[in-house]
PDB file of N, CA and C in Angstrom:
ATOM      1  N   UNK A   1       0.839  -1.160   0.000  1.00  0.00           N
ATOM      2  CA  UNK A   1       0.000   0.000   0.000  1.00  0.00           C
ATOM      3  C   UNK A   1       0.897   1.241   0.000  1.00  0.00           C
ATOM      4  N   UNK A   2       0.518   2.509  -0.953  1.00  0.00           N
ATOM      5  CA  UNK A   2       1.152   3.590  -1.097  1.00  0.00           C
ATOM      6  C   UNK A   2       1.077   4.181   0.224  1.00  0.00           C
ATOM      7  N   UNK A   3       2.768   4.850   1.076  1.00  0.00           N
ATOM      8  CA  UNK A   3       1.957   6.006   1.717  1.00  0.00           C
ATOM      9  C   UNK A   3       2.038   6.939   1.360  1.00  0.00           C
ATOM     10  N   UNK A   4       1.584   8.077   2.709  1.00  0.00           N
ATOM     11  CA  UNK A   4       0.719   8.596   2.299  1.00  0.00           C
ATOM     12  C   UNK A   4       1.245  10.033   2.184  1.00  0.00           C
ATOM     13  N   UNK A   5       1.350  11.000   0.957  1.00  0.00           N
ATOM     14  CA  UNK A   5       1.853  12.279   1.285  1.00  0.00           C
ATOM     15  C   UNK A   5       2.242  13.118   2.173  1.00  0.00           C
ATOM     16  N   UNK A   6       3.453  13.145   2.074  1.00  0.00           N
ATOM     17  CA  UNK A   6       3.542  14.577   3.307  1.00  0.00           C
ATOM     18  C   UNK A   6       3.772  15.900   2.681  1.00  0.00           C
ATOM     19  N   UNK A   7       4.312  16.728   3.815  1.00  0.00           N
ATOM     20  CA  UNK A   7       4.519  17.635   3.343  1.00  0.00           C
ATOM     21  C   UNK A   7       5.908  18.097   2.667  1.00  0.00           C
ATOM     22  N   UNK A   8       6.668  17.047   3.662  1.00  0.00           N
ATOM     23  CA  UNK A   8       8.089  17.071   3.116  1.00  0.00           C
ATOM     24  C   UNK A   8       8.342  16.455   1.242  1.00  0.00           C
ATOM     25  N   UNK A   9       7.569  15.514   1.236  1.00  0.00           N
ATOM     26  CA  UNK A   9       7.603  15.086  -0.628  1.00  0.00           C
ATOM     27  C   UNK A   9       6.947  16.197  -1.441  1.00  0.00           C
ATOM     28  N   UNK A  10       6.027  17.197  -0.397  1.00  0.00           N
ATOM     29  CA  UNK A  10       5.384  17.913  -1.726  1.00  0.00           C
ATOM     30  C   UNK A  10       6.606  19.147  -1.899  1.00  0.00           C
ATOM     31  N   UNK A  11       7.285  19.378  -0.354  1.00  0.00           N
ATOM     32  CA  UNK A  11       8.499  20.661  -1.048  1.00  0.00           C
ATOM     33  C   UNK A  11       9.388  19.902  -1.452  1.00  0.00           C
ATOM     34  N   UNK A  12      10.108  18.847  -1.862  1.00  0.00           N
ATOM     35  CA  UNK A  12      10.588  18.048  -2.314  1.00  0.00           C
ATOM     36  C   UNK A  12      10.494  18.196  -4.235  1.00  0.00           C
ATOM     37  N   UNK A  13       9.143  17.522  -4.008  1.00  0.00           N
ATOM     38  CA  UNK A  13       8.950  18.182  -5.406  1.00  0.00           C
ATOM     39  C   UNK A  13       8.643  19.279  -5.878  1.00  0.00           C
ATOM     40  N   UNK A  14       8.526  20.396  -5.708  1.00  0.00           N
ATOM     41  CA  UNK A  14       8.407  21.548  -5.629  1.00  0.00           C
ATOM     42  C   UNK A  14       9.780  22.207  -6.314  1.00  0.00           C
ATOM     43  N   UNK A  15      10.690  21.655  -5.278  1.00  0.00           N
ATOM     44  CA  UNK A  15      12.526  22.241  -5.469  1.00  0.00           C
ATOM     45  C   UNK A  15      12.735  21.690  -6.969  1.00  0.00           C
ATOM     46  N   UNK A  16      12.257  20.186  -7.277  1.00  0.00           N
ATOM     47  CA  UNK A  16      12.397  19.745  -8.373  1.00  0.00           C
ATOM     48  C   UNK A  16      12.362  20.516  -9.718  1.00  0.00           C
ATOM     49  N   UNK A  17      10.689  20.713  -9.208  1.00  0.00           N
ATOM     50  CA  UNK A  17      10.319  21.731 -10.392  1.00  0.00           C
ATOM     51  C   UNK A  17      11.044  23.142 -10.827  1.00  0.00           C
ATOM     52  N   UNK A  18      11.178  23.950  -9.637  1.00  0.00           N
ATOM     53  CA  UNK A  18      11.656  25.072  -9.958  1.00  0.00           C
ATOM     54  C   UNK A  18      13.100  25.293 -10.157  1.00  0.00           C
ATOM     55  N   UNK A  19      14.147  23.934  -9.966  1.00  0.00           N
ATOM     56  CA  UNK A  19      15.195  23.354 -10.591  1.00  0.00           C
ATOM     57  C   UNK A  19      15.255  23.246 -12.034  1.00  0.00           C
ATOM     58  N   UNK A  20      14.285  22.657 -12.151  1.00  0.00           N
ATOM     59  CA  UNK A  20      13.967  22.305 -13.658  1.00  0.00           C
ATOM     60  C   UNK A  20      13.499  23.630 -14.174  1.00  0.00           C
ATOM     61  N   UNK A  21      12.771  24.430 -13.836  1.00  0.00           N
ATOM     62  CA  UNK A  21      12.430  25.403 -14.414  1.00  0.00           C
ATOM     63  C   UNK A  21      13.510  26.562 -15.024  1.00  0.00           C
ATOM     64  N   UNK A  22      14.618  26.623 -13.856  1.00  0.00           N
ATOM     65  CA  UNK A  22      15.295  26.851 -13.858  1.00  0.00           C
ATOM     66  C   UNK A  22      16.670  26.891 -15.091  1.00  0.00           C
ATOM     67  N   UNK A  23      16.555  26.096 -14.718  1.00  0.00           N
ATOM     68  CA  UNK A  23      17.576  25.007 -16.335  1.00  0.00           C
ATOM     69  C   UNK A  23      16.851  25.491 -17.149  1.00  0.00           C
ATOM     70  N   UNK A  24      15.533  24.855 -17.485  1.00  0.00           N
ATOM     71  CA  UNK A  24      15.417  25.321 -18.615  1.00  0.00           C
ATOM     72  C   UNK A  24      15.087  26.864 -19.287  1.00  0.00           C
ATOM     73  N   UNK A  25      14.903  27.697 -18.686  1.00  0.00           N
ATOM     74  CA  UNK A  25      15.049  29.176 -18.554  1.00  0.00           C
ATOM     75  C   UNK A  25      16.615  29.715 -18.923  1.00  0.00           C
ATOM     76  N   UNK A  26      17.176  29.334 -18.300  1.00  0.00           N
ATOM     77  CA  UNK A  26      18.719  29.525 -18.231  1.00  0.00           C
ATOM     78  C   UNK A  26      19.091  28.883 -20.175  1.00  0.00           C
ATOM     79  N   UNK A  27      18.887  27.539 -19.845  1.00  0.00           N
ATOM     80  CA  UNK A  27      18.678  27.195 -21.616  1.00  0.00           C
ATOM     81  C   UNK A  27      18.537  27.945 -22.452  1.00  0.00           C
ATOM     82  N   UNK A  28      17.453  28.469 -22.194  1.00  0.00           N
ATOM     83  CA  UNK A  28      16.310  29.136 -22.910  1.00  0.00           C
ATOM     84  C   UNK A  28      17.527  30.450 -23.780  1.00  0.00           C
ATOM     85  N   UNK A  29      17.777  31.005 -22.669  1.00  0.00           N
ATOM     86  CA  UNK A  29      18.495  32.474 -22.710  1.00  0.00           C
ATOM     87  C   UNK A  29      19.540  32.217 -23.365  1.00  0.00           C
ATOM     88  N   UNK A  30      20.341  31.266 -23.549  1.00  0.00           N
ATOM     89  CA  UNK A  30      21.522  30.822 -24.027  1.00  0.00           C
ATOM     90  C   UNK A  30      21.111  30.330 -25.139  1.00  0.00           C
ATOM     91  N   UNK A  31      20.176  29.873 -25.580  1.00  0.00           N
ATOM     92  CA  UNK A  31      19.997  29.110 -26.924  1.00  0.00           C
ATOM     93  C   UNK A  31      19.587  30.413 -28.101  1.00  0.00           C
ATOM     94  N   UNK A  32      18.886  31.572 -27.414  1.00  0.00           N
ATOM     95  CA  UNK A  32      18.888  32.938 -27.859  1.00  0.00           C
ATOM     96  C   UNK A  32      19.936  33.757 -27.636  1.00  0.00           C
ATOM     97  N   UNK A  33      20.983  33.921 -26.906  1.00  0.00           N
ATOM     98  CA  UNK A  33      22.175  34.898 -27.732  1.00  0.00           C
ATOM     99  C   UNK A  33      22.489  34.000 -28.375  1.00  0.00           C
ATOM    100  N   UNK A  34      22.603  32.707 -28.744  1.00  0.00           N
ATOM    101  CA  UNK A  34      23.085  31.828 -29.676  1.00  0.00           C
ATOM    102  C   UNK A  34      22.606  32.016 -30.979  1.00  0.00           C
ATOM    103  N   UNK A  35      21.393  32.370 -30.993  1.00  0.00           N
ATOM    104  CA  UNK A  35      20.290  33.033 -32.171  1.00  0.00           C
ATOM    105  C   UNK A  35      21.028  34.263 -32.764  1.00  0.00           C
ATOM    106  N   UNK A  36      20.981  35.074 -31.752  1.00  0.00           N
ATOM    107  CA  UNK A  36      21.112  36.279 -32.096  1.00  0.00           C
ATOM    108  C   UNK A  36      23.167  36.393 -32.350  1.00  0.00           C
ATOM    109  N   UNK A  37      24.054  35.719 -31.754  1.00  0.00           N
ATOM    110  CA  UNK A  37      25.094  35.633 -32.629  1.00  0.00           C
ATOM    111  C   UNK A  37      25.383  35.178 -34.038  1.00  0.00           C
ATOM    112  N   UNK A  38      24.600  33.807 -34.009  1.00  0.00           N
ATOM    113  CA  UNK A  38      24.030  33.766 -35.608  1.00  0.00           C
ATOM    114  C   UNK A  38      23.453  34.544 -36.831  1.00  0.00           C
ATOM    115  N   UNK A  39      22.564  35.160 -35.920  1.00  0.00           N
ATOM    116  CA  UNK A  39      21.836  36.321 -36.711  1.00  0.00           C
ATOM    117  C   UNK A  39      22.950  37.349 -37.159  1.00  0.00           C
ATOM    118  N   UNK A  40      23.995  37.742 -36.317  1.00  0.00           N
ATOM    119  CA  UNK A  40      24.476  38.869 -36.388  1.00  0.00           C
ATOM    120  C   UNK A  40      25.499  38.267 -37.242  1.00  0.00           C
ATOM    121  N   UNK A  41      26.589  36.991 -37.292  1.00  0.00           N
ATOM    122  CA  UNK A  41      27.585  36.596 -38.411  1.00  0.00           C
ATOM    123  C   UNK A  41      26.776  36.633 -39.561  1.00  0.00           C
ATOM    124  N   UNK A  42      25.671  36.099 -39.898  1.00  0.00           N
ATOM    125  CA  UNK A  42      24.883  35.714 -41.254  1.00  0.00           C
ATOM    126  C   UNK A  42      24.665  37.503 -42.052  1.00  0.00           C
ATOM    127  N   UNK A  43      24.299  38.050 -41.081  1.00  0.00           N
ATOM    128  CA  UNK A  43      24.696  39.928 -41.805  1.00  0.00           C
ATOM    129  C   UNK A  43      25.471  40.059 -41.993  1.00  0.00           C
ATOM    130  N   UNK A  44      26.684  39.557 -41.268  1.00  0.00           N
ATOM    131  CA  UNK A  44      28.275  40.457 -41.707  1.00  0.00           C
ATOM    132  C   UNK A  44      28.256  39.348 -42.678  1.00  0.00           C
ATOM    133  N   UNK A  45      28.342  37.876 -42.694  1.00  0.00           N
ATOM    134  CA  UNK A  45      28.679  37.252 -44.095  1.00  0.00           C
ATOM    135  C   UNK A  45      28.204  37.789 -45.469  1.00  0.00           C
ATOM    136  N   UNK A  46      27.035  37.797 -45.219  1.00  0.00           N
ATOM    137  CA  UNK A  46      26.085  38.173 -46.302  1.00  0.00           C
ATOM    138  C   UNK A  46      26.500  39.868 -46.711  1.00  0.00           C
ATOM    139  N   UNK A  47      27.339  40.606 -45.536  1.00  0.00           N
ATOM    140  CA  UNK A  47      27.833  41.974 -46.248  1.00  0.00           C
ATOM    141  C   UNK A  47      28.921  41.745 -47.031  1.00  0.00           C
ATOM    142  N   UNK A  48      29.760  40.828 -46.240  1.00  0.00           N
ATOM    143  CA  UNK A  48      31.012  40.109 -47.141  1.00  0.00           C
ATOM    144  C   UNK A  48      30.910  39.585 -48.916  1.00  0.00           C
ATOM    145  N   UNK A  49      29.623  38.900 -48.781  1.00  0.00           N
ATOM    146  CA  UNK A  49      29.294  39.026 -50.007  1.00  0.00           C
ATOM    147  C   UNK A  49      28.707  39.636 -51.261  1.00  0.00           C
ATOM    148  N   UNK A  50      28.079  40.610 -50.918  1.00  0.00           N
ATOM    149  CA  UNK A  50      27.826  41.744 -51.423  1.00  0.00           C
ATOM    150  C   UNK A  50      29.074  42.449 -52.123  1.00  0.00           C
ATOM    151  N   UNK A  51      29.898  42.472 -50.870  1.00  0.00           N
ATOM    152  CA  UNK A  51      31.071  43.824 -51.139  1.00  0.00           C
ATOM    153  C   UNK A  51      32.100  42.696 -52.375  1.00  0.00           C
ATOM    154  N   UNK A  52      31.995  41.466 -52.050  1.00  0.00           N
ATOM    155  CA  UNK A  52      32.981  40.966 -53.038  1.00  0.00           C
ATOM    156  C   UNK A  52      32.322  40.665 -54.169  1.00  0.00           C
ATOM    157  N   UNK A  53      30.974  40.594 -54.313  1.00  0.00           N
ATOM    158  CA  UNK A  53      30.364  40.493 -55.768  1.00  0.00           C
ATOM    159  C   UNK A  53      30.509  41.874 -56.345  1.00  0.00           C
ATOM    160  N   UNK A  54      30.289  42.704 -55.860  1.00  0.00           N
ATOM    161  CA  UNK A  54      30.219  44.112 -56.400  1.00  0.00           C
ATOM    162  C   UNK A  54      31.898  44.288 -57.079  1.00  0.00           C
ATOM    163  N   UNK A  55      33.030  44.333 -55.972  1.00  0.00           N
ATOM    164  CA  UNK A  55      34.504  44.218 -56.525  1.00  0.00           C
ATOM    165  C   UNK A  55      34.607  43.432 -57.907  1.00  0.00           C
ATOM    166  N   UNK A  56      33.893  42.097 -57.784  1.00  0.00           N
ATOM    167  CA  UNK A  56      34.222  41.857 -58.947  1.00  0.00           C
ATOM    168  C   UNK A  56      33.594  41.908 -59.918  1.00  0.00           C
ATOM    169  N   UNK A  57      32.494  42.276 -60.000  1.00  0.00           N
ATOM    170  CA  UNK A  57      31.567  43.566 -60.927  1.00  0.00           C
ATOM    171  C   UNK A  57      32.787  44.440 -61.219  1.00  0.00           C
ATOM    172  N   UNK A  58      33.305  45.542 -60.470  1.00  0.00           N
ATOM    173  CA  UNK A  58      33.900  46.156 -60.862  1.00  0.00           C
ATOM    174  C   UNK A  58      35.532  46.137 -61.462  1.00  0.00           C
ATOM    175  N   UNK A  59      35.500  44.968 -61.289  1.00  0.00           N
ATOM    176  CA  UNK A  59      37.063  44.575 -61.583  1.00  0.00           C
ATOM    177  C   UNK A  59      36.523  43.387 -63.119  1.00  0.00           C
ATOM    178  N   UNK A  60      35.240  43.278 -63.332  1.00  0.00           N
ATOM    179  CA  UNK A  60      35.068  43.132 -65.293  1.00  0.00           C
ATOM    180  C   UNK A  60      34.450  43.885 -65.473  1.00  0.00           C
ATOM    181  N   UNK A  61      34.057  45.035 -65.070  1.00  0.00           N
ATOM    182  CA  UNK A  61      34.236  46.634 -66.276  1.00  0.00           C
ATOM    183  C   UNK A  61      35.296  47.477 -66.234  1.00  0.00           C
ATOM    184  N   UNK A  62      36.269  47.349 -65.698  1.00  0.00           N
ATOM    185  CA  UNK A  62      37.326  47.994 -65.741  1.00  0.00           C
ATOM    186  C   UNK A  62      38.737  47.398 -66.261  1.00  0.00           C
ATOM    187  N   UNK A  63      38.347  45.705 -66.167  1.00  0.00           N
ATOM    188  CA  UNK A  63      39.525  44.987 -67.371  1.00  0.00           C
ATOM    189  C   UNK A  63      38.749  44.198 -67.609  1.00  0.00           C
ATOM    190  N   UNK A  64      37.933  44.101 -69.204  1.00  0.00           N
ATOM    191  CA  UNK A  64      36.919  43.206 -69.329  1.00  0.00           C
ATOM    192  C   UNK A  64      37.934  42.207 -69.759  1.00  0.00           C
ATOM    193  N   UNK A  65      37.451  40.449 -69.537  1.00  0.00           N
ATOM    194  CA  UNK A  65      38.389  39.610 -69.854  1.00  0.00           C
ATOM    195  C   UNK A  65      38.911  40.131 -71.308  1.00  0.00           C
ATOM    196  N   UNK A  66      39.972  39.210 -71.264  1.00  0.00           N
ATOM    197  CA  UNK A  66      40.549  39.033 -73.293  1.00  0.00           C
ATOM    198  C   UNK A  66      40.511  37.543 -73.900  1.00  0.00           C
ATOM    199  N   UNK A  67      40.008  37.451 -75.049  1.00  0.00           N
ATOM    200  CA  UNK A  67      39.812  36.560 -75.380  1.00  0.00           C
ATOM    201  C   UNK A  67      41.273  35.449 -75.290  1.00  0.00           C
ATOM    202  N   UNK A  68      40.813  34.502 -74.936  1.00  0.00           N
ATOM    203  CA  UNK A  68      41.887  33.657 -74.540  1.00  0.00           C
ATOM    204  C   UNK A  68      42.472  33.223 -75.315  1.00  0.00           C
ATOM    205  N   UNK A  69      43.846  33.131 -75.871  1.00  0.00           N
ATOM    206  CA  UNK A  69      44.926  32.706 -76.652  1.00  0.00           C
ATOM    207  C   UNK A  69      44.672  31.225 -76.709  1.00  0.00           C
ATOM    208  N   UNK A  70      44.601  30.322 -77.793  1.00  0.00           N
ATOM    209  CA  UNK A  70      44.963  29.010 -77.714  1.00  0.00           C
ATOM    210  C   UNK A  70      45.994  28.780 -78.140  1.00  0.00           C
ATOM    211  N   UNK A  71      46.632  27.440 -76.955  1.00  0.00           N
ATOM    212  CA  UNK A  71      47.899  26.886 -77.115  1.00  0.00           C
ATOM    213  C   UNK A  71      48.483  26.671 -78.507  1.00  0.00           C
ATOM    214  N   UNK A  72      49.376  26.277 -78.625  1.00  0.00           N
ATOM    215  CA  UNK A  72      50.184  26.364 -79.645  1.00  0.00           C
ATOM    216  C   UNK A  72      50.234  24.322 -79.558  1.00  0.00           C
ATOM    217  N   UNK A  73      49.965  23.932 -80.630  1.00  0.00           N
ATOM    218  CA  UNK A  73      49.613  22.504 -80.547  1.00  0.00           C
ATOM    219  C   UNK A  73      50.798  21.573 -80.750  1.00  0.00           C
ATOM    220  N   UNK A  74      51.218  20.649 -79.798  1.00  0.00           N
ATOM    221  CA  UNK A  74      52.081  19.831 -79.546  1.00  0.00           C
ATOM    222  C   UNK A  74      52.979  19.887 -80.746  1.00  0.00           C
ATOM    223  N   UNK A  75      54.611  19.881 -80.499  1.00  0.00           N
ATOM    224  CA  UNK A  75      55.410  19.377 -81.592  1.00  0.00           C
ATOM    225  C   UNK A  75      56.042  18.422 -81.777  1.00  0.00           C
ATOM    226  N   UNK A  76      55.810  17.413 -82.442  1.00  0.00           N
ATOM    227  CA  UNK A  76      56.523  16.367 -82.623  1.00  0.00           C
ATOM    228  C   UNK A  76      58.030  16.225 -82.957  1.00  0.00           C
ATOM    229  N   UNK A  77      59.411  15.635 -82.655  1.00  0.00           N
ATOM    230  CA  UNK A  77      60.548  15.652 -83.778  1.00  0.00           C
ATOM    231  C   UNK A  77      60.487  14.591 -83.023  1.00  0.00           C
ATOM    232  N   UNK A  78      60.869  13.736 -84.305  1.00  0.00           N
ATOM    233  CA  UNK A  78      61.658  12.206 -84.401  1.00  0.00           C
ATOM    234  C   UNK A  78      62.957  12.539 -84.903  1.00  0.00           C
ATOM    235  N   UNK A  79      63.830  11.673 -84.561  1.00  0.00           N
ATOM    236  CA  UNK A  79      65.043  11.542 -84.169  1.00  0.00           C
ATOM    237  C   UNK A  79      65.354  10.243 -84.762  1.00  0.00           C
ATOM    238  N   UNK A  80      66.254   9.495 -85.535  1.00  0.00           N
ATOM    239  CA  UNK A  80      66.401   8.400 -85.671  1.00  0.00           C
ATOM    240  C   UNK A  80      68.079   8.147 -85.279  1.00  0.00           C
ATOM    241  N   UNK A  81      68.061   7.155 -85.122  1.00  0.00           N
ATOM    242  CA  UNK A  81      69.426   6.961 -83.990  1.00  0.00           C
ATOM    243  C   UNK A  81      70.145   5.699 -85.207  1.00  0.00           C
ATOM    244  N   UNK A  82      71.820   5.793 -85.258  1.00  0.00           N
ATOM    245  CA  UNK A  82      72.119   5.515 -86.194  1.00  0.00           C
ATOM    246  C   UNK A  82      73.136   4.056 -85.848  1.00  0.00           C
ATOM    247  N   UNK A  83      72.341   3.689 -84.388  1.00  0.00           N
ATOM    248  CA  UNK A  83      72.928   2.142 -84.647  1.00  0.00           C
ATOM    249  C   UNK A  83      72.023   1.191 -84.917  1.00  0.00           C
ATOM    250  N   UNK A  84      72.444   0.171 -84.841  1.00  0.00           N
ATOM    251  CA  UNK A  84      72.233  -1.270 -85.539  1.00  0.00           C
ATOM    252  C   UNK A  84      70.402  -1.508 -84.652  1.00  0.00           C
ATOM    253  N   UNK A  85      70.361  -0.832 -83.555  1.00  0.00           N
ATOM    254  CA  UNK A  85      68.835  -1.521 -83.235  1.00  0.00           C
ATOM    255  C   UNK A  85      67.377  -0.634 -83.799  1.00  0.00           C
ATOM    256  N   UNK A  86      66.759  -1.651 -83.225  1.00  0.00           N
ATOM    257  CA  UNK A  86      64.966  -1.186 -84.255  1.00  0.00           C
ATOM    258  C   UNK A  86      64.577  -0.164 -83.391  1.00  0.00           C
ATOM    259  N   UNK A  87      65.293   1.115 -82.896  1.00  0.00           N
ATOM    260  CA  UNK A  87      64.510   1.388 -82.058  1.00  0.00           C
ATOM    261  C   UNK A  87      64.002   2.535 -82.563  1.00  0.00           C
ATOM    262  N   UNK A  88      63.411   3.489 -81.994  1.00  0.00           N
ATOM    263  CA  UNK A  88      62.866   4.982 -82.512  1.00  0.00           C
ATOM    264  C   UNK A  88      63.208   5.926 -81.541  1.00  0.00           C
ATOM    265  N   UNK A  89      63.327   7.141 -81.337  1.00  0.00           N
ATOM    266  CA  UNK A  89      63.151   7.702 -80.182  1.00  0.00           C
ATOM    267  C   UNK A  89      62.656   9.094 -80.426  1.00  0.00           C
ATOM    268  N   UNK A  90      60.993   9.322 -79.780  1.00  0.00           N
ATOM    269  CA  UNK A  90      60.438  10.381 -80.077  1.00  0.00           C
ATOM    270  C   UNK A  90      60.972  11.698 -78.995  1.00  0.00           C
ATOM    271  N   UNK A  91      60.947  12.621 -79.310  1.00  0.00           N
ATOM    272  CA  UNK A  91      60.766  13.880 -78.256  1.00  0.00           C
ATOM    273  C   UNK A  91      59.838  14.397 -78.697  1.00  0.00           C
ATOM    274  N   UNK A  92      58.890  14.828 -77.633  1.00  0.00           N
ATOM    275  CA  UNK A  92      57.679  15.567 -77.665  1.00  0.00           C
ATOM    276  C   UNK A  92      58.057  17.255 -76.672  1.00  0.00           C
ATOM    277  N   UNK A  93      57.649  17.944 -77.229  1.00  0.00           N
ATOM    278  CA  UNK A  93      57.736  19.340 -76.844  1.00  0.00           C
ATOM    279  C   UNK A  93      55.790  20.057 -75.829  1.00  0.00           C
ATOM    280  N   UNK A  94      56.202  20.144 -74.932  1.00  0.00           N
ATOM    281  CA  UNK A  94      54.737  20.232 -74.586  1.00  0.00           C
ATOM    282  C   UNK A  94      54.728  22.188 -74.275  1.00  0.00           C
TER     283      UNK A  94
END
């Protein structure tokens, strides 16, 4: 058989609660400047990006690319070597 309540289990639980309440209040407050530091990097990032899209806006109207040069295409020389074996020997120029 259960007994029977006192008074001592009800401040007992009582302390519990406002322990707990506690915590989580305290939580609470911390999980919001946590917000609000977030909030505040995500503006400065997001100014960061602004200011460097704009730079480089302004850095292709002021040297618009140039059309790009193509390479100069591989040169081959063969070489033939003047002893007795079958061999070949290429140099390639890159």
């Amino acid at each position: 058989m259960p007994r029977k309540q006192s008074e001592a289990d009800h401040q007992l639980e009582l302390y519990k609660l406002i322990t707990e309440k506690q915590r989580i209040q305290e939580k609470l407050e911390m999980m919001e400047r946590q917000i609000q530091q977030l909030k505040n990097r995500l503006t400065f990032v997001t100014e960061q990006i602004e200011t460097t899209e704009q730079s480089i806006q302004n850095l292709r109207t002021a040297n618009p690319p140039s059309v790009a040069k193509k390479p100069d295409s591989p040169k081959t020389v063969a070489h033939s070597s003047n002893n007795s074996s079958n061999f070949q020997t290429f140099y390639l120029e890159y």
